[in-house]
C-alpha atoms as a PDB file:
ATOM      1  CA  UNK A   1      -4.762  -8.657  18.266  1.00  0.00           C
ATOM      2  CA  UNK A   2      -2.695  -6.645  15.764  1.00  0.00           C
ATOM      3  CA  UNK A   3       0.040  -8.146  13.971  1.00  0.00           C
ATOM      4  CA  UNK A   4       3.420  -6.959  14.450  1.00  0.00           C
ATOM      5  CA  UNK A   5       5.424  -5.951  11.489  1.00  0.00           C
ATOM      6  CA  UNK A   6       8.628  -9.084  11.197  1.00  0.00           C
ATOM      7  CA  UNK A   7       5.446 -11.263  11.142  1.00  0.00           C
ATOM      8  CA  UNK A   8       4.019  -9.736   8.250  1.00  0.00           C
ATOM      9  CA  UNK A   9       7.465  -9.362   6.670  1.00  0.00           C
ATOM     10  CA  UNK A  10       7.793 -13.287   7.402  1.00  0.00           C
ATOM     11  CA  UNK A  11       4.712 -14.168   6.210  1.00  0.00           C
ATOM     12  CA  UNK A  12       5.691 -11.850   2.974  1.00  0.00           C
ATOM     13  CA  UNK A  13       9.383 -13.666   2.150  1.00  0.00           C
ATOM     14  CA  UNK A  14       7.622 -17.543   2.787  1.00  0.00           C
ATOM     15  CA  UNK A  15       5.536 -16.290  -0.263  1.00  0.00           C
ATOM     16  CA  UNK A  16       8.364 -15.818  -2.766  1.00  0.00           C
ATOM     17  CA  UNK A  17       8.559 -17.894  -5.636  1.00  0.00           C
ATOM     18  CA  UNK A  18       4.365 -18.485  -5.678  1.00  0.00           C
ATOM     19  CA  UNK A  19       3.220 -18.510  -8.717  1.00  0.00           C
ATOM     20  CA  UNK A  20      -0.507 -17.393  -9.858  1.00  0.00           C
ATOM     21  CA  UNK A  21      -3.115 -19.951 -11.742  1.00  0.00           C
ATOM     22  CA  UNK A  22      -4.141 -17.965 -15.193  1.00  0.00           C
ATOM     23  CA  UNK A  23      -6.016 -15.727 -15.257  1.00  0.00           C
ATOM     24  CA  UNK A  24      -5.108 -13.569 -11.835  1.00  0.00           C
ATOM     25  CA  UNK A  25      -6.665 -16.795 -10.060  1.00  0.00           C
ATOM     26  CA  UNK A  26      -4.263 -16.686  -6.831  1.00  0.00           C
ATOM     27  CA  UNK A  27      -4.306 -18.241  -3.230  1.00  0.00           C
ATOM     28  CA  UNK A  28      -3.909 -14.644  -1.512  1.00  0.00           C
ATOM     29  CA  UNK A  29      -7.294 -13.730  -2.913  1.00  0.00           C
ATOM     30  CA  UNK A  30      -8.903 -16.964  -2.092  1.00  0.00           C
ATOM     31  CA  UNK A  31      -7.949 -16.637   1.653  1.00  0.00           C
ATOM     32  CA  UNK A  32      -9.884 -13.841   1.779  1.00  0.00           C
ATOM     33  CA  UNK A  33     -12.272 -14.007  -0.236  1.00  0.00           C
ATOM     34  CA  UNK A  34     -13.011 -17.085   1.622  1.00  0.00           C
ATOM     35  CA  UNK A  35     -12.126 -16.162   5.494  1.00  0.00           C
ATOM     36  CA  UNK A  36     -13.280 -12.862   4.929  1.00  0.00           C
ATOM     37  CA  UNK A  37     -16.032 -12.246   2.540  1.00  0.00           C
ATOM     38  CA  UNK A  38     -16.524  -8.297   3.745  1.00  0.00           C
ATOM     39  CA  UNK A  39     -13.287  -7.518   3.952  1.00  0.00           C
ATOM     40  CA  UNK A  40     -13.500  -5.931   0.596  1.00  0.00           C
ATOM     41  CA  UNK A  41     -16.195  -4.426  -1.669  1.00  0.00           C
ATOM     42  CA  UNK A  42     -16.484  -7.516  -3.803  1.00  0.00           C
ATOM     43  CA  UNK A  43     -14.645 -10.986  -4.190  1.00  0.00           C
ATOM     44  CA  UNK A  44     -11.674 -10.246  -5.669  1.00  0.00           C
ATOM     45  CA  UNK A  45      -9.948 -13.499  -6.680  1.00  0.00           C
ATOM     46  CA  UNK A  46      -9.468 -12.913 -10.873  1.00  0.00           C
ATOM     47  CA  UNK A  47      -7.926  -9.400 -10.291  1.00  0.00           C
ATOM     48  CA  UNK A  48      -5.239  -7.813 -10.227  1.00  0.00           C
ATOM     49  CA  UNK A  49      -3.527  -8.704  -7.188  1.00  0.00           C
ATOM     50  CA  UNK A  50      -0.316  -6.978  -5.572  1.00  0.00           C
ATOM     51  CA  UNK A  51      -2.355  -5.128  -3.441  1.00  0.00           C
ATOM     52  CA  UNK A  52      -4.056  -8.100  -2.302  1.00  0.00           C
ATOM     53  CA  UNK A  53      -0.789  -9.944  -1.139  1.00  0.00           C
ATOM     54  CA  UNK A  54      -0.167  -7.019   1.060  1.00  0.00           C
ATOM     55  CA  UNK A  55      -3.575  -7.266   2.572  1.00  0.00           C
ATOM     56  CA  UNK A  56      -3.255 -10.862   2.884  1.00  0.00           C
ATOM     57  CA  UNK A  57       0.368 -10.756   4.601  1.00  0.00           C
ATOM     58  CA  UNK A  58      -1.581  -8.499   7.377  1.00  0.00           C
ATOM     59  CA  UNK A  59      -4.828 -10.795   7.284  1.00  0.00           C
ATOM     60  CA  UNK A  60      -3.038 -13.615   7.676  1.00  0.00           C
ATOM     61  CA  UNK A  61      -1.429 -12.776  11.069  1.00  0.00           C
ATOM     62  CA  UNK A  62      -4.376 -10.721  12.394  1.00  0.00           C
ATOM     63  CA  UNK A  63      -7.111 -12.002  14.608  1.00  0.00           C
ATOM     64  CA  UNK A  64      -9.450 -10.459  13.408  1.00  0.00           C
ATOM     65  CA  UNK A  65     -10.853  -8.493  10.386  1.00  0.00           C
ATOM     66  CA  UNK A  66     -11.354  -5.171  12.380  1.00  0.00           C
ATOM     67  CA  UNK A  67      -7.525  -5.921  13.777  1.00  0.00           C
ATOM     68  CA  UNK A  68      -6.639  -5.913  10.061  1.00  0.00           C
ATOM     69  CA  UNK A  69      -8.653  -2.916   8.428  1.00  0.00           C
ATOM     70  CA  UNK A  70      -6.777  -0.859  11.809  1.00  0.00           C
ATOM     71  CA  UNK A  71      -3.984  -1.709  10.882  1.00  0.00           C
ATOM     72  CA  UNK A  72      -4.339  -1.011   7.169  1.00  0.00           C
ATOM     73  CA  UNK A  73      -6.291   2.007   8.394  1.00  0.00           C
ATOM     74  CA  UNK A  74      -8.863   0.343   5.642  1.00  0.00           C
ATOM     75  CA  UNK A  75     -13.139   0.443   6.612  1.00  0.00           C
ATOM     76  CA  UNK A  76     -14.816  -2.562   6.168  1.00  0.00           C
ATOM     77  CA  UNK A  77     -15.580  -3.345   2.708  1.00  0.00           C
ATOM     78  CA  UNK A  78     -13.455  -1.236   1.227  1.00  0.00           C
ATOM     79  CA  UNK A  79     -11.789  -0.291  -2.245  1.00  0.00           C
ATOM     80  CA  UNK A  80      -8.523  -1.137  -0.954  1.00  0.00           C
ATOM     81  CA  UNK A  81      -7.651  -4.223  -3.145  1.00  0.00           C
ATOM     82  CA  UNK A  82      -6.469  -1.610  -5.334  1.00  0.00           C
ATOM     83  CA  UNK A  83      -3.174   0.509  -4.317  1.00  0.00           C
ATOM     84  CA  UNK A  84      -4.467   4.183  -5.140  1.00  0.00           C
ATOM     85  CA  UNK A  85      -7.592   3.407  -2.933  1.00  0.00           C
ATOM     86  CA  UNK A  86      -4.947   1.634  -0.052  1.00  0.00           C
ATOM     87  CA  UNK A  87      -2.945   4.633  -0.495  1.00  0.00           C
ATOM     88  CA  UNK A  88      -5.694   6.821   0.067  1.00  0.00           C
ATOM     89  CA  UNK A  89      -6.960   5.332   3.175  1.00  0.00           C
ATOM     90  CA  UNK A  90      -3.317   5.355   4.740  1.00  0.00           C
ATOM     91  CA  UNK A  91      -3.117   9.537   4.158  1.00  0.00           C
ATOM     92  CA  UNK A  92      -6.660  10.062   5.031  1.00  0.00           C
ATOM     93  CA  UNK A  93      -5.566   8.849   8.788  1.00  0.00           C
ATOM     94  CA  UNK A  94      -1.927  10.709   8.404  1.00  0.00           C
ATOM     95  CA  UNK A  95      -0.472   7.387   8.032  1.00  0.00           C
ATOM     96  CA  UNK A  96       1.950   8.168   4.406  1.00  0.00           C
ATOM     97  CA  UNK A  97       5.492   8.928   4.045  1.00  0.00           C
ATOM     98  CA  UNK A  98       8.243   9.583   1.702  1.00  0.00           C
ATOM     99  CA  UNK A  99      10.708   7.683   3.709  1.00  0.00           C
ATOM    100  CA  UNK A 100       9.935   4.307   4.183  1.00  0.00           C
ATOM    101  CA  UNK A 101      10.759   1.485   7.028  1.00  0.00           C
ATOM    102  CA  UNK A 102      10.725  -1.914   7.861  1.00  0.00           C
ATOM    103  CA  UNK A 103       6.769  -3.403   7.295  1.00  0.00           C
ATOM    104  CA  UNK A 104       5.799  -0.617   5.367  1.00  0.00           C
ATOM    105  CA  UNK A 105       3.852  -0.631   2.220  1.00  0.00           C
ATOM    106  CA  UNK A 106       5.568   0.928  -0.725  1.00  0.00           C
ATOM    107  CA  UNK A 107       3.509   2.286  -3.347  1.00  0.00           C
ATOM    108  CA  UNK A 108       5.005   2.464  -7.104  1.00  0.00           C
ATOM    109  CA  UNK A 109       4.458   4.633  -9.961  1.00  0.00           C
ATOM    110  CA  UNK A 110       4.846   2.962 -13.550  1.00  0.00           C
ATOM    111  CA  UNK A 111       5.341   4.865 -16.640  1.00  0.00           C
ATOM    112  CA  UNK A 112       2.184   5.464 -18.193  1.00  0.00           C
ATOM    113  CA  UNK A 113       0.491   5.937 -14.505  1.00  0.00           C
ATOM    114  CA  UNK A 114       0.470   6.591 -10.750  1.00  0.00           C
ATOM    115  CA  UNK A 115       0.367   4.612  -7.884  1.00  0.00           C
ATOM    116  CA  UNK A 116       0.376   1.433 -10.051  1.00  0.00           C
ATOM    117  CA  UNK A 117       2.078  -1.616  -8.086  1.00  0.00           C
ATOM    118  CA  UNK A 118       3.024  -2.036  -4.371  1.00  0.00           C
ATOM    119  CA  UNK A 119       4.718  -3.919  -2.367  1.00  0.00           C
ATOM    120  CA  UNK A 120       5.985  -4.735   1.238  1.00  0.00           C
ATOM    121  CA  UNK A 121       9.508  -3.421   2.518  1.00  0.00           C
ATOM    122  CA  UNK A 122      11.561  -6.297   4.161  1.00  0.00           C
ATOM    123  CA  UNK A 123      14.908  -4.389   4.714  1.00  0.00           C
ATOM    124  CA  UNK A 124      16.555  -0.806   4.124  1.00  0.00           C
ATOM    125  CA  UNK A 125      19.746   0.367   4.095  1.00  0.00           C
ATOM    126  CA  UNK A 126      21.604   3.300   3.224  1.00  0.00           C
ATOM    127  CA  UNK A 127      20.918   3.287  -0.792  1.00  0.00           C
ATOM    128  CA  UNK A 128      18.134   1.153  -0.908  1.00  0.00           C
ATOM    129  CA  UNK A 129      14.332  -0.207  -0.305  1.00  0.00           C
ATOM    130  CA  UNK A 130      13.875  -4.143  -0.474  1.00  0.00           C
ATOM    131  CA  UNK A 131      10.389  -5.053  -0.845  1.00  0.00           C
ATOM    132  CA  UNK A 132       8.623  -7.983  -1.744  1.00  0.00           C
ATOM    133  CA  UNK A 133       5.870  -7.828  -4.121  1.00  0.00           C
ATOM    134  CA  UNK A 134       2.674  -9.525  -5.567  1.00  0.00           C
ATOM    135  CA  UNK A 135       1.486  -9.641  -8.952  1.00  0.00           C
ATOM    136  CA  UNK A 136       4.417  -9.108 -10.295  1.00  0.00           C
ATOM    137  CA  UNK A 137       5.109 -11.312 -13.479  1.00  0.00           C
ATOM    138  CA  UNK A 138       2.695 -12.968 -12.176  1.00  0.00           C
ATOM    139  CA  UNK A 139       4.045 -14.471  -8.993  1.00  0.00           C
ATOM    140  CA  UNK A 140       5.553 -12.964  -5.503  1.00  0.00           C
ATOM    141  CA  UNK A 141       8.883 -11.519  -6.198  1.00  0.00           C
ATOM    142  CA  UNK A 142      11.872 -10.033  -4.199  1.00  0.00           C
ATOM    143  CA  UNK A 143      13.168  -6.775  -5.457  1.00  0.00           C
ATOM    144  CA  UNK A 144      15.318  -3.668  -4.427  1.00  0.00           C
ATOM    145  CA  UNK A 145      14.668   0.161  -5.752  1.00  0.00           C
ATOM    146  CA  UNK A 146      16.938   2.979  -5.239  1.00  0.00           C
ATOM    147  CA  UNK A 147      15.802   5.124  -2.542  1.00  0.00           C
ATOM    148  CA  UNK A 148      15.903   8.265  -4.827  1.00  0.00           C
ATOM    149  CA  UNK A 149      13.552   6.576  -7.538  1.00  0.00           C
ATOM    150  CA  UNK A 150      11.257   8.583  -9.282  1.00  0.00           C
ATOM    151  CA  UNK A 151       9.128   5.208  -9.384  1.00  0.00           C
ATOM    152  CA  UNK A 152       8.705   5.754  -5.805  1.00  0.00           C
ATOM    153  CA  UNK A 153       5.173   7.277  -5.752  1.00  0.00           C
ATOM    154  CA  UNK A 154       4.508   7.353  -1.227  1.00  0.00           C
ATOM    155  CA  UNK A 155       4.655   4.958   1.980  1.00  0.00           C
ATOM    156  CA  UNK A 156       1.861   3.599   3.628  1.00  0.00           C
ATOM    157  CA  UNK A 157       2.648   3.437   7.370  1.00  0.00           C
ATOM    158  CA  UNK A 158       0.586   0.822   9.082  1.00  0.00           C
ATOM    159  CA  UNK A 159      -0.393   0.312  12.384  1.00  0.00           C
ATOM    160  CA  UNK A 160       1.275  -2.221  14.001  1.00  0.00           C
ATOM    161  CA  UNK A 161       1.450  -4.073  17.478  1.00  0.00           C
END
């Protein structure tokens, strides 16, 4: 069964505050590296791993793998530990946007490159995306970004319940 997106979100905001082992060593990737071994293209626990909190957040409240790569619109061992490749997958299925909603996976530009860092909106309102995010200083962080940010690279739009 498909997750819906408040327990994602959930999921998400009981993460904040978790803190990474050195070394990019991190319970997200664990989890699936360890419940789901083909979920990606590799284990991925020692990377770089914003990306993979987002994954795990859906993971996590799927039943299944195939419930989660639908709803990430993500094949089966896929690329998509990394946010260009997730962000990829999402348009090739018509799934991006440049407004984004509740559950939806921001993608973030940095300043030296594209599609660098994403996260996972938890609330919107009329001046700004909240999002919680992975991988960020290390550990899962709350943060807010002006809608009209140029850092704003896309929105992936998963598929829900």
């Amino acid at each position: 069964m498909r997750p819906t997106a408040n327990q994602c979100v959930k999921t998400a905001l009981s993460n904040v505050g978790y803190k990474e082992a050195k070394g990019n060593k991190n319970k997200f990737a664990r989890y699936i590296d360890n419940h789901y071994p083909t979920f990606y293209n590799g284990r991925k626990n020692g990377v770089d791993w914003c990306d993979i909190f987002y994954d795990y957040c859906i993971l996590y409240n799927a039943k299944s793998a195939k419930d989660a790569e639908y709803v990430l619109c993500q094949p089966s061992r896929s690329c998509g530990a990394g946010c260009k490749w997730s962000y990829q997958y999402y348009k090739a299925k018509g799934r991006t946007s440049k407004i984004g909603h509740f559950g939806d996976q921001v993608f973030l530009n940095s300043d030296t490159k594209k599609c660098s860092h994403t996260g996972m909106i938890y609330k919107v309102d009329d001046k700004y995306y909240y999002y919680v995010a992975g991988n960020d200083g290390n550990k899962v962080t709350k943060h807010k970004i002006l809608k009209t940010s140029s850092k704003i690279y896309g929105f992936g739009r998963p598929r829900y319940k």
